[in-house]
PDB file of N, CA and C in Angstrom:
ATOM      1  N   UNK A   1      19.029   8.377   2.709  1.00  0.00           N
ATOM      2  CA  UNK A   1      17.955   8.055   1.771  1.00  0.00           C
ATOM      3  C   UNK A   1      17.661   9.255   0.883  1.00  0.00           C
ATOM      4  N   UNK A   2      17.517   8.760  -0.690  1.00  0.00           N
ATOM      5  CA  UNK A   2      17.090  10.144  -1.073  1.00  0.00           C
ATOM      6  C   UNK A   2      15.269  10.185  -1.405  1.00  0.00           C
ATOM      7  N   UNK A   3      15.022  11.883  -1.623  1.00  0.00           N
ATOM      8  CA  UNK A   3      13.813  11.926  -1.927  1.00  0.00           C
ATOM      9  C   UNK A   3      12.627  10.972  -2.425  1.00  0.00           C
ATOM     10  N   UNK A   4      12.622  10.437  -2.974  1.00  0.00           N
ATOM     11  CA  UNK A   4      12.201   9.435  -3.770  1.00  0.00           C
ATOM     12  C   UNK A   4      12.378   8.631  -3.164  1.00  0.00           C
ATOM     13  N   UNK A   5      13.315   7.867  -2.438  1.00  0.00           N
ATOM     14  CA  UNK A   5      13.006   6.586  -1.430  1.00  0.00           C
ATOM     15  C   UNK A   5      12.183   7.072   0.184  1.00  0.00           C
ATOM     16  N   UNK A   6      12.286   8.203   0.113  1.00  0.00           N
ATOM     17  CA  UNK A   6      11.466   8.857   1.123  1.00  0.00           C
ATOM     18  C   UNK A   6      10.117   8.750   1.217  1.00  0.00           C
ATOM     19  N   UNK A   7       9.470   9.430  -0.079  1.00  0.00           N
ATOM     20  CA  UNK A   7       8.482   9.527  -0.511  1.00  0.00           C
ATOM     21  C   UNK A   7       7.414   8.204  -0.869  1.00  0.00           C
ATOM     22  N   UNK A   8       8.494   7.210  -1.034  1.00  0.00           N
ATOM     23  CA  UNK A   8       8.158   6.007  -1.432  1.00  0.00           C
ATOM     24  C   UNK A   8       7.886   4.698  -0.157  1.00  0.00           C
ATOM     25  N   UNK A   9       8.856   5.181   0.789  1.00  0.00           N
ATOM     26  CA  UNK A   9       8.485   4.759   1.905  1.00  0.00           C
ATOM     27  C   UNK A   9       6.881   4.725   2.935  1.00  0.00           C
ATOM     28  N   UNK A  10       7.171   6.346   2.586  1.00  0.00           N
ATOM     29  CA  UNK A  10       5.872   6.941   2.999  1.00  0.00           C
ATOM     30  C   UNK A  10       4.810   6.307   2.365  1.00  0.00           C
ATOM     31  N   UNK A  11       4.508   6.302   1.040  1.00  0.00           N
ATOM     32  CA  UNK A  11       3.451   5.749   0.512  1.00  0.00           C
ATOM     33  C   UNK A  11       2.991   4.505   1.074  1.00  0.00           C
ATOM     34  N   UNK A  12       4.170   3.660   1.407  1.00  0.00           N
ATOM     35  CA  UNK A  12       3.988   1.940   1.562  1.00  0.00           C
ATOM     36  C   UNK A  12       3.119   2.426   2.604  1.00  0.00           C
ATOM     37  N   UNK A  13       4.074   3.112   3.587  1.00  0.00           N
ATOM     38  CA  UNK A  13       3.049   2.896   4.901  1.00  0.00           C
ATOM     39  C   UNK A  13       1.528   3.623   5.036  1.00  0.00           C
ATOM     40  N   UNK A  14       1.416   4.860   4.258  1.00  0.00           N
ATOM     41  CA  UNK A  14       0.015   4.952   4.349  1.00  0.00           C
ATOM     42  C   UNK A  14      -0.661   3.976   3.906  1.00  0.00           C
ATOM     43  N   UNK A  15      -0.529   3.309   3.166  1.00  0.00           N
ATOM     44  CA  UNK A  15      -0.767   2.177   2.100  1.00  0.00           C
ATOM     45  C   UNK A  15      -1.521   1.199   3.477  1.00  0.00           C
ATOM     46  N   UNK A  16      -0.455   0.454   4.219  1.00  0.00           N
ATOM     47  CA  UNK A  16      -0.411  -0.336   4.887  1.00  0.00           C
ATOM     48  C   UNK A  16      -1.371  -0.070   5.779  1.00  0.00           C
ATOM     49  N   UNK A  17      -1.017   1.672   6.631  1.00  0.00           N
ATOM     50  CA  UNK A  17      -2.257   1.786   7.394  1.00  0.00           C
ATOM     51  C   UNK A  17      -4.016   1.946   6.587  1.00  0.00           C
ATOM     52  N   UNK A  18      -4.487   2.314   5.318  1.00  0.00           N
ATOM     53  CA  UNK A  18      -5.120   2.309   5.306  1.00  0.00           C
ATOM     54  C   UNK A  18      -5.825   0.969   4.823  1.00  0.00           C
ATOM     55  N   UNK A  19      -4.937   0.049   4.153  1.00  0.00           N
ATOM     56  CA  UNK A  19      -5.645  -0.901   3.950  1.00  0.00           C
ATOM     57  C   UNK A  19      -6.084  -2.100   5.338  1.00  0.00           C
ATOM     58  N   UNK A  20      -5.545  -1.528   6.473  1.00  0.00           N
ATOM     59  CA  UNK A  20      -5.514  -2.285   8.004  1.00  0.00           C
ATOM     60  C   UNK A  20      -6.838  -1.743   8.182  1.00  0.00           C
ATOM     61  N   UNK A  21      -7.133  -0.816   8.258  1.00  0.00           N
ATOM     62  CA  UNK A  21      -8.654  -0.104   8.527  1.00  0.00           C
ATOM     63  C   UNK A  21      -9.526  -0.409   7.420  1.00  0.00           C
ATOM     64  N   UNK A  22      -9.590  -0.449   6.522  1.00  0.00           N
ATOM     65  CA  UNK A  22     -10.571  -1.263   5.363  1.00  0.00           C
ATOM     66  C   UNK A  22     -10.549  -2.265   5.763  1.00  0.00           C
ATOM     67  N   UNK A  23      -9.523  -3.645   6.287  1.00  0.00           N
ATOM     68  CA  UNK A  23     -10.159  -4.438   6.430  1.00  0.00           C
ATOM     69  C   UNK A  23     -10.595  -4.580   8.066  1.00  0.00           C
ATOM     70  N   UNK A  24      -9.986  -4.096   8.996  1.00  0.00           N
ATOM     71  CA  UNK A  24     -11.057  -3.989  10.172  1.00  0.00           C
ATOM     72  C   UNK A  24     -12.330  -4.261   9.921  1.00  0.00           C
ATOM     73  N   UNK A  25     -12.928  -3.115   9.538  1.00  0.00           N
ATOM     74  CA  UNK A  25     -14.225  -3.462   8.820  1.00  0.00           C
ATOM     75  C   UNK A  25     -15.001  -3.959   8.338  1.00  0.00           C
ATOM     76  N   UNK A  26     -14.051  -5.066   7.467  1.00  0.00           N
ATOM     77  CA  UNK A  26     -14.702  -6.284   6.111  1.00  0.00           C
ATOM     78  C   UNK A  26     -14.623  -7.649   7.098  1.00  0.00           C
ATOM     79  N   UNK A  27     -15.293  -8.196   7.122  1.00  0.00           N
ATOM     80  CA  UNK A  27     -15.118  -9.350   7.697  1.00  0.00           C
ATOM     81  C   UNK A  27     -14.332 -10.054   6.763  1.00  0.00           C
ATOM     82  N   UNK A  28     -13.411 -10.958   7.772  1.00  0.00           N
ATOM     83  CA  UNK A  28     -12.168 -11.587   6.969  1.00  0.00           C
ATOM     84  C   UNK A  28     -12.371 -12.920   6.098  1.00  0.00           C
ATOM     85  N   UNK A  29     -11.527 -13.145   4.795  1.00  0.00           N
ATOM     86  CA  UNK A  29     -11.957 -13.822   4.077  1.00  0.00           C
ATOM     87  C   UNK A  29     -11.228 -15.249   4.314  1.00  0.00           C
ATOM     88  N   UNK A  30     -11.997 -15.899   4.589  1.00  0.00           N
ATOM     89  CA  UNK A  30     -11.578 -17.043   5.551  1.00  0.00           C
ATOM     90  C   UNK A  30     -10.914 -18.088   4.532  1.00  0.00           C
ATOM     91  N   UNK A  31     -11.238 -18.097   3.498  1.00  0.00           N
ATOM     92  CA  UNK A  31     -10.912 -18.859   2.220  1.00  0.00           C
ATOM     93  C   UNK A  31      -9.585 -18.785   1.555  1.00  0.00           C
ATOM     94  N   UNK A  32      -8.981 -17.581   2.185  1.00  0.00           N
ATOM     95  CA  UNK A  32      -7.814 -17.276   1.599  1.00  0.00           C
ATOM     96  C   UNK A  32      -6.519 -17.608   2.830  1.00  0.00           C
ATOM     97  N   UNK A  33      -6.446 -17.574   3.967  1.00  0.00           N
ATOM     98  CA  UNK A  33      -6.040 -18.163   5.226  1.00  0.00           C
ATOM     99  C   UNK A  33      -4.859 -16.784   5.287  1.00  0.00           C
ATOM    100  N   UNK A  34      -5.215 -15.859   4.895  1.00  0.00           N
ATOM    101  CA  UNK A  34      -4.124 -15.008   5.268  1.00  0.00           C
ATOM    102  C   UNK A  34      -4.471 -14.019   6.429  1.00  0.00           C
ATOM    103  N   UNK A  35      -3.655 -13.637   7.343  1.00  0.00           N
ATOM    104  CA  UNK A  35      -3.600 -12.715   8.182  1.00  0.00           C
ATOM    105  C   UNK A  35      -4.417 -11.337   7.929  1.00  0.00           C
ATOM    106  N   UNK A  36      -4.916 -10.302   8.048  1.00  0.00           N
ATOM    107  CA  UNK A  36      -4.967  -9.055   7.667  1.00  0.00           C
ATOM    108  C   UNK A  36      -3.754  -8.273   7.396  1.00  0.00           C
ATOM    109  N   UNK A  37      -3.064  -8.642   8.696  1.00  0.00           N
ATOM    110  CA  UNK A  37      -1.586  -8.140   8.504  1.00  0.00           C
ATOM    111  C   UNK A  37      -0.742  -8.167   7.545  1.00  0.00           C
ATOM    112  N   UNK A  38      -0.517  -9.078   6.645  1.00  0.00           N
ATOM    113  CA  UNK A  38       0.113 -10.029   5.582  1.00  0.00           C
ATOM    114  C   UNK A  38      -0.390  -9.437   4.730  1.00  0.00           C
ATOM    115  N   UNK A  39      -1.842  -9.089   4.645  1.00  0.00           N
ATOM    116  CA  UNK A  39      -2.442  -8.524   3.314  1.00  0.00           C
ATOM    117  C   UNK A  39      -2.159  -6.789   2.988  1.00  0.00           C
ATOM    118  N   UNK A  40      -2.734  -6.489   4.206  1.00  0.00           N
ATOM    119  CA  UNK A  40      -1.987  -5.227   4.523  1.00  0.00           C
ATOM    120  C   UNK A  40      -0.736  -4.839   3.888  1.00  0.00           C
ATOM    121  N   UNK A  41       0.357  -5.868   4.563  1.00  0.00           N
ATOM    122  CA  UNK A  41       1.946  -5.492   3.827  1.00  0.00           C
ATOM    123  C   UNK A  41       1.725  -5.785   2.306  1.00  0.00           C
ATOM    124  N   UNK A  42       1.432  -6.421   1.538  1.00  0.00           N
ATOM    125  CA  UNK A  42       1.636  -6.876   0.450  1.00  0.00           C
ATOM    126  C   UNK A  42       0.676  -5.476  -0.308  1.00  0.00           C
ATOM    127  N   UNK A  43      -0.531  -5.154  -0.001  1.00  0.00           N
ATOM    128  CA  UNK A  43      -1.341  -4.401  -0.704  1.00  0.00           C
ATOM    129  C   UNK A  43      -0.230  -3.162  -0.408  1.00  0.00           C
ATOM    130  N   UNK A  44       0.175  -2.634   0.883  1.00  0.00           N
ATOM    131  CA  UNK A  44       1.043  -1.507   0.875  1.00  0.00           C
ATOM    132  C   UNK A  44       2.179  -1.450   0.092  1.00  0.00           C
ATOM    133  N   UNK A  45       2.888  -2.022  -0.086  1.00  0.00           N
ATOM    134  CA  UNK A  45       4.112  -2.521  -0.682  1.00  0.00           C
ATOM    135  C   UNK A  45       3.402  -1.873  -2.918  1.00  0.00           C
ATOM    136  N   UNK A  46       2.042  -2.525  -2.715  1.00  0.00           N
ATOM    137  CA  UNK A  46       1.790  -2.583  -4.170  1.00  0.00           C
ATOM    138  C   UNK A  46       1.512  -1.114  -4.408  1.00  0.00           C
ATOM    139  N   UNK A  47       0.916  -0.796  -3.288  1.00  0.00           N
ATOM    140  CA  UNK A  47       0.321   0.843  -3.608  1.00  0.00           C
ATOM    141  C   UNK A  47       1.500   1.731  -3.627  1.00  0.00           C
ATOM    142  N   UNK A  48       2.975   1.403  -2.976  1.00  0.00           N
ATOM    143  CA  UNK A  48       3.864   2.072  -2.426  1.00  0.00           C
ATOM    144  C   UNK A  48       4.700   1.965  -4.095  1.00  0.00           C
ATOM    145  N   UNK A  49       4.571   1.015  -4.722  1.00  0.00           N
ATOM    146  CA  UNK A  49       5.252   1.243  -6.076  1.00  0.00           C
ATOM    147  C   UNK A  49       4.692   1.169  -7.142  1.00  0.00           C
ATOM    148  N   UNK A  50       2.924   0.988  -6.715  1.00  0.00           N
ATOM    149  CA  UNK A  50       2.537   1.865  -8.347  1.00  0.00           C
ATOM    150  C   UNK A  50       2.323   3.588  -8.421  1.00  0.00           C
ATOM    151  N   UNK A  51       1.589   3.496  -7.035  1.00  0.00           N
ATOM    152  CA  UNK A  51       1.494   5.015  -7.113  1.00  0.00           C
ATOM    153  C   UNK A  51       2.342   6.309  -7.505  1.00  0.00           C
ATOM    154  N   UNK A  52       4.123   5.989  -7.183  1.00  0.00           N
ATOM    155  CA  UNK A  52       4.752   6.567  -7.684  1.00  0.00           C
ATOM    156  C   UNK A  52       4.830   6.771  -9.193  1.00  0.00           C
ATOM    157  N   UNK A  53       4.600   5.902  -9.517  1.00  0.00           N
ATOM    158  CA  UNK A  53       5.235   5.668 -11.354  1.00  0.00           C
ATOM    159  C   UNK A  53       3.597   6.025 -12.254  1.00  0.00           C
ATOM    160  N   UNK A  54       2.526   6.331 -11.369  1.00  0.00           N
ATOM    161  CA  UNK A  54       1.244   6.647 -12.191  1.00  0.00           C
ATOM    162  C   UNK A  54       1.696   8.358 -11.907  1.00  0.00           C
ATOM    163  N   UNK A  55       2.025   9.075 -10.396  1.00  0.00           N
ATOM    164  CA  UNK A  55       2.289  10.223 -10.461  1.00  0.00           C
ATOM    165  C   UNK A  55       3.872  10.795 -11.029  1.00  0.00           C
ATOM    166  N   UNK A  56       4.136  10.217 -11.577  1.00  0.00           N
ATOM    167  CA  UNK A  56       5.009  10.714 -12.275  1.00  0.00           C
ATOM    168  C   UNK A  56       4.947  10.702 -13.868  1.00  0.00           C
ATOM    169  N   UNK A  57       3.722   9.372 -14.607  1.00  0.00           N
ATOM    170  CA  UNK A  57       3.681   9.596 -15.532  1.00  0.00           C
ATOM    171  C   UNK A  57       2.437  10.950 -15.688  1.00  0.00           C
ATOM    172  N   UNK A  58       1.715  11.404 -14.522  1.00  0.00           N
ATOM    173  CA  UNK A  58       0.470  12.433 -14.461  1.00  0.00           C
ATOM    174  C   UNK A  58       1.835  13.567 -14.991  1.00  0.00           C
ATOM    175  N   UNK A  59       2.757  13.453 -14.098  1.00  0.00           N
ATOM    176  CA  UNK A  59       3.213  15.208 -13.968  1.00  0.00           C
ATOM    177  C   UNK A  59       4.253  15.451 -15.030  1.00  0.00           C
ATOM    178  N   UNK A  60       4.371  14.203 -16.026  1.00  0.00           N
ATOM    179  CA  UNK A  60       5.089  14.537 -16.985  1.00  0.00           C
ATOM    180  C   UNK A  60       4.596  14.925 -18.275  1.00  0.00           C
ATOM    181  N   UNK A  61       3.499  13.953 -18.344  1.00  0.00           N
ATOM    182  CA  UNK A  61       2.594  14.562 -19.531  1.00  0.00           C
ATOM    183  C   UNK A  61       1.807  15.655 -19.152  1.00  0.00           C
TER     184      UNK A  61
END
């Protein structure tokens, strides 16, 4: 794997763990019928490939 898929990995999963602990917390939204888990992956996954491409447009300009 190179750097960048490293780094990017990493992100998903902090991603994943922190949005698991935000919703611990929130009582679950019953209206939407999804897992926490499910939401979790999908929000990690989103944070795991925008965050790269916002810090890279920071450190270029």
């Amino acid at each position: 794997m190179t750097r960048d898929l490293k780094i990017r990995a990493a992100l998903i999963v902090l991603g994943m763990a922190l949005v698991a602990m935000i919703l611990s917390h929130i009582p679950p939204i019953n209206s939407l019928h999804l897992s926490p888990l499910i939401i979790a992956v999908l929000l990690g996954a989103l944070v795991g490939n925008i965050v790269p491409r916002i810090l890279k447009l920071v450190v270029l300009s």
